[in-house]
C-alpha atoms as a PDB file:
ATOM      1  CA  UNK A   1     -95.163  96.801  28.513  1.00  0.00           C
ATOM      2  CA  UNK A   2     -95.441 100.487  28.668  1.00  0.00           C
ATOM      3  CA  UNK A   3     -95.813 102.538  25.431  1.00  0.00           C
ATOM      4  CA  UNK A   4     -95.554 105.762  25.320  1.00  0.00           C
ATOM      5  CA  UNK A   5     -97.599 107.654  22.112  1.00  0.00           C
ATOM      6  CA  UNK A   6     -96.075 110.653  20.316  1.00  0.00           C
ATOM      7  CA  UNK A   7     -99.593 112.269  19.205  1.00  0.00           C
ATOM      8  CA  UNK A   8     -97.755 114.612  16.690  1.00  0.00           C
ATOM      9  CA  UNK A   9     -96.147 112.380  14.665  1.00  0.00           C
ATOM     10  CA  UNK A  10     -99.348 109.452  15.305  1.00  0.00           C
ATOM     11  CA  UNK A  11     -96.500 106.759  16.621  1.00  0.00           C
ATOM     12  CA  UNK A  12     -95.723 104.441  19.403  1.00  0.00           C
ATOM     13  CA  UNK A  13     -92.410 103.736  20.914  1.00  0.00           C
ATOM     14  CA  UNK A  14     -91.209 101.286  23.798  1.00  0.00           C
ATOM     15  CA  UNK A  15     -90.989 103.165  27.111  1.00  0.00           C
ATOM     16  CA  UNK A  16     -87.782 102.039  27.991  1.00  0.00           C
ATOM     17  CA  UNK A  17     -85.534  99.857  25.367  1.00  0.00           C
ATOM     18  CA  UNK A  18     -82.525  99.635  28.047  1.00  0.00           C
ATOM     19  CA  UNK A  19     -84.458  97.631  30.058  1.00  0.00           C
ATOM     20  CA  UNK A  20     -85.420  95.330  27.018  1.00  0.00           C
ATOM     21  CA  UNK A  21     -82.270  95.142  25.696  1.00  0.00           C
ATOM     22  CA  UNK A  22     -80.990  93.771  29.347  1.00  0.00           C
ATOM     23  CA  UNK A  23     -83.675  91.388  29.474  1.00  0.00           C
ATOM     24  CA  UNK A  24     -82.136  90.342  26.030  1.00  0.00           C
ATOM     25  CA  UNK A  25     -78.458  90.281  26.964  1.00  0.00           C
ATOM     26  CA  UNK A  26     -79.735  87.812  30.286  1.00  0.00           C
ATOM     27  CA  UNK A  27     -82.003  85.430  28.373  1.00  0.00           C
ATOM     28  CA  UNK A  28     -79.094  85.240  25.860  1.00  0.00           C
ATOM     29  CA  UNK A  29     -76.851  84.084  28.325  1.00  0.00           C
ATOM     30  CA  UNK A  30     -79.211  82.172  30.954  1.00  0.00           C
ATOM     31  CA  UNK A  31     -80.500  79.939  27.788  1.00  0.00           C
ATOM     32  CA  UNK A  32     -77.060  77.743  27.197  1.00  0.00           C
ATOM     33  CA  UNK A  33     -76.715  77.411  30.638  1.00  0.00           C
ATOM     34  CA  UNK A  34     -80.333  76.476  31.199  1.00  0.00           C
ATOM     35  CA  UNK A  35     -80.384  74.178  28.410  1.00  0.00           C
ATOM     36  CA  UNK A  36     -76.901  72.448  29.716  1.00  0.00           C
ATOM     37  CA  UNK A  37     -78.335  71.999  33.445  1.00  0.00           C
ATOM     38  CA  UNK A  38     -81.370  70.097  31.419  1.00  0.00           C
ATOM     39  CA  UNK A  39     -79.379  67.606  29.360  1.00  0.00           C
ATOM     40  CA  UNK A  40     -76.674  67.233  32.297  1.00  0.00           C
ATOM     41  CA  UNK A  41     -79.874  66.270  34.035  1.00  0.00           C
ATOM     42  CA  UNK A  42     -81.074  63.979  31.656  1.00  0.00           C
ATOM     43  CA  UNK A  43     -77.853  62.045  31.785  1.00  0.00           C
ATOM     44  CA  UNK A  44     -77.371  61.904  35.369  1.00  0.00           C
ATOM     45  CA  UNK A  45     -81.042  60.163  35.566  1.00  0.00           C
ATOM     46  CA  UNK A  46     -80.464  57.646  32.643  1.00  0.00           C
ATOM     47  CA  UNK A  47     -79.298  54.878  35.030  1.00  0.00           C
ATOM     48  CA  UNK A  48     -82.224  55.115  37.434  1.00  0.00           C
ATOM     49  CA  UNK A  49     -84.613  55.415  33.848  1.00  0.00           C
ATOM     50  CA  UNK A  50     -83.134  51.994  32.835  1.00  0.00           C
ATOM     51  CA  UNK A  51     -83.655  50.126  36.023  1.00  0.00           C
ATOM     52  CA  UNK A  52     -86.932  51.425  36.345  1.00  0.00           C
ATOM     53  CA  UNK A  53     -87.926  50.262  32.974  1.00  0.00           C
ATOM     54  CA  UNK A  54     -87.326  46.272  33.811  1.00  0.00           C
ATOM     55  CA  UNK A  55     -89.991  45.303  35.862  1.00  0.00           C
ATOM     56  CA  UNK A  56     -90.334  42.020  36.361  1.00  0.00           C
ATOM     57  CA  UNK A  57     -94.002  41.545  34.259  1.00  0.00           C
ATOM     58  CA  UNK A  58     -91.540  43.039  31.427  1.00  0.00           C
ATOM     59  CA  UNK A  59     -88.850  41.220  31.867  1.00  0.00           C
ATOM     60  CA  UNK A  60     -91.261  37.915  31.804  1.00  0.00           C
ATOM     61  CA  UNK A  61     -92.524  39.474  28.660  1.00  0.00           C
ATOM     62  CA  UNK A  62     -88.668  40.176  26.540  1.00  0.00           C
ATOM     63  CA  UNK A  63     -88.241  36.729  25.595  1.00  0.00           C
ATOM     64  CA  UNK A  64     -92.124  36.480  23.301  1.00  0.00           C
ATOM     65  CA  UNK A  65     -90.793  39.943  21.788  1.00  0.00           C
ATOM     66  CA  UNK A  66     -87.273  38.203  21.135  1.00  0.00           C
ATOM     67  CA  UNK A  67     -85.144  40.964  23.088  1.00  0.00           C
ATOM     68  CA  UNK A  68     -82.655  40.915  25.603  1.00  0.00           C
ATOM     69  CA  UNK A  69     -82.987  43.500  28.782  1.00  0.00           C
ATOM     70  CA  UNK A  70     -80.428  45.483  27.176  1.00  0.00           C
ATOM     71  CA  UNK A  71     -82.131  45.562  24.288  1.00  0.00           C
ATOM     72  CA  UNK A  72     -85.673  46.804  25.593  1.00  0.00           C
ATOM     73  CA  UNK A  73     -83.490  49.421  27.655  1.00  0.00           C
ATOM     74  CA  UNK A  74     -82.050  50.830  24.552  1.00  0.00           C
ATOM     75  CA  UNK A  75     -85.175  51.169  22.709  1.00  0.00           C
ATOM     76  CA  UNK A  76     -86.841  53.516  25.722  1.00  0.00           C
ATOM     77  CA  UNK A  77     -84.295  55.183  26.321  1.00  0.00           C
ATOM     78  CA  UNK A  78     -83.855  56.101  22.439  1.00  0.00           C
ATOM     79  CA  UNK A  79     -87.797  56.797  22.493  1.00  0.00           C
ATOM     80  CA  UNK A  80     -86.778  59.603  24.874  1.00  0.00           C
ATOM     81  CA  UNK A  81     -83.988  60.917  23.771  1.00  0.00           C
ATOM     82  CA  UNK A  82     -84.537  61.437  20.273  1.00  0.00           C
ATOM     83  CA  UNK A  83     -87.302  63.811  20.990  1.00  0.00           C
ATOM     84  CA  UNK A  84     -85.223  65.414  23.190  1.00  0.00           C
ATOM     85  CA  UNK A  85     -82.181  65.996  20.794  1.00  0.00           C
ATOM     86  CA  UNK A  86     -84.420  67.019  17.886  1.00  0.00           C
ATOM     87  CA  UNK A  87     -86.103  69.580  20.809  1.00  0.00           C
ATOM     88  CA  UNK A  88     -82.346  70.841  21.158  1.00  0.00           C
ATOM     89  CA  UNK A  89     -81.574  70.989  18.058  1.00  0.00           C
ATOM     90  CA  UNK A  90     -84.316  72.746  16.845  1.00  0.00           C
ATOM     91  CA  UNK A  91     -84.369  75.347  19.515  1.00  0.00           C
ATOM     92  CA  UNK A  92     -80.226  76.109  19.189  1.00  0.00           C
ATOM     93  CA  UNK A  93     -81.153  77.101  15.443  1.00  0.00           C
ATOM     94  CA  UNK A  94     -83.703  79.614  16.667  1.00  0.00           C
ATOM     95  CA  UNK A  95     -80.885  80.484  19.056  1.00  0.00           C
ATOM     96  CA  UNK A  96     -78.303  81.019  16.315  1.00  0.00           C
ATOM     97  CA  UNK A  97     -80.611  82.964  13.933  1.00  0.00           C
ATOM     98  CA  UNK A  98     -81.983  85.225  16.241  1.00  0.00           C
ATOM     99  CA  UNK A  99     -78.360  86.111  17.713  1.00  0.00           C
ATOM    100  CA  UNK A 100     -77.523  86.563  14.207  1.00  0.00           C
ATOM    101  CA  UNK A 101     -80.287  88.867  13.468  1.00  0.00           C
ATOM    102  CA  UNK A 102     -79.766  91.267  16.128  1.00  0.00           C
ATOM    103  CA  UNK A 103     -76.006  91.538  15.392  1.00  0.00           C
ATOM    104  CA  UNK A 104     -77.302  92.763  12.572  1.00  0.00           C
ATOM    105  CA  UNK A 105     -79.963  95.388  13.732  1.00  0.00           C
ATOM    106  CA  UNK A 106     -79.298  98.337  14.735  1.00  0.00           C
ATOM    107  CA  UNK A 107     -81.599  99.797  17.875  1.00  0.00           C
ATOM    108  CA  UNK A 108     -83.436 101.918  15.790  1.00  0.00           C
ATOM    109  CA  UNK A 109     -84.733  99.200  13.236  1.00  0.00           C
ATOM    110  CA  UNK A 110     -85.349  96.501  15.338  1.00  0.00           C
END
């Protein structure tokens, strides 16, 4: 990042803040969109995820552990996806607050 230095007044500014604030304005749209093409993705794989889950050593193996193949499906897929939604979540609140945070700055206090 290039600083300039004001040796008068002993302080450092950002070179060029229209550039950063561009960058800004693009990552705040790309993210949503990004983070749509992800869970879209997620969803479209889920039915090749389950079959791949049932082998047949496993599926030998569901009736000792007293579950059905749906059953066994479920529980991986819900071992995935929670992560996954927390993830979201959890990243859209950093999203929110720091949207909401530069609403409320102004270019010279931020």
């Amino acid at each position: 990042m290039g600083i300039t230095t004001n040796a008068d007044a002993g302080s450092a500014s950002p070179a060029d803040p229209a550039w950063r604030s561009r960058w800004l304005t693009v990552a705040r749209w790309a993210w949503p969109v990004v983070t749509m093409l992800a869970v879209v993705g997620n969803l479209l794989a889920l039915p090749e995820f389950a079959r791949s889950q049932l082998n047949h050593t496993i599926r030998a193996e569901l009736p000792a552990w007293h579950l059905s193949p749906a059953g066994y499906v479920a529980i991986e897929i819900a071992y995935s996806a929670i992560p996954m939604l927390i993830f979201l979540a959890v990243r859209t609140v950093i999203f929110l607050r720091a949207r909401a945070t530069l609403s409320r700055c102004s270019a010279r206090t931020c």
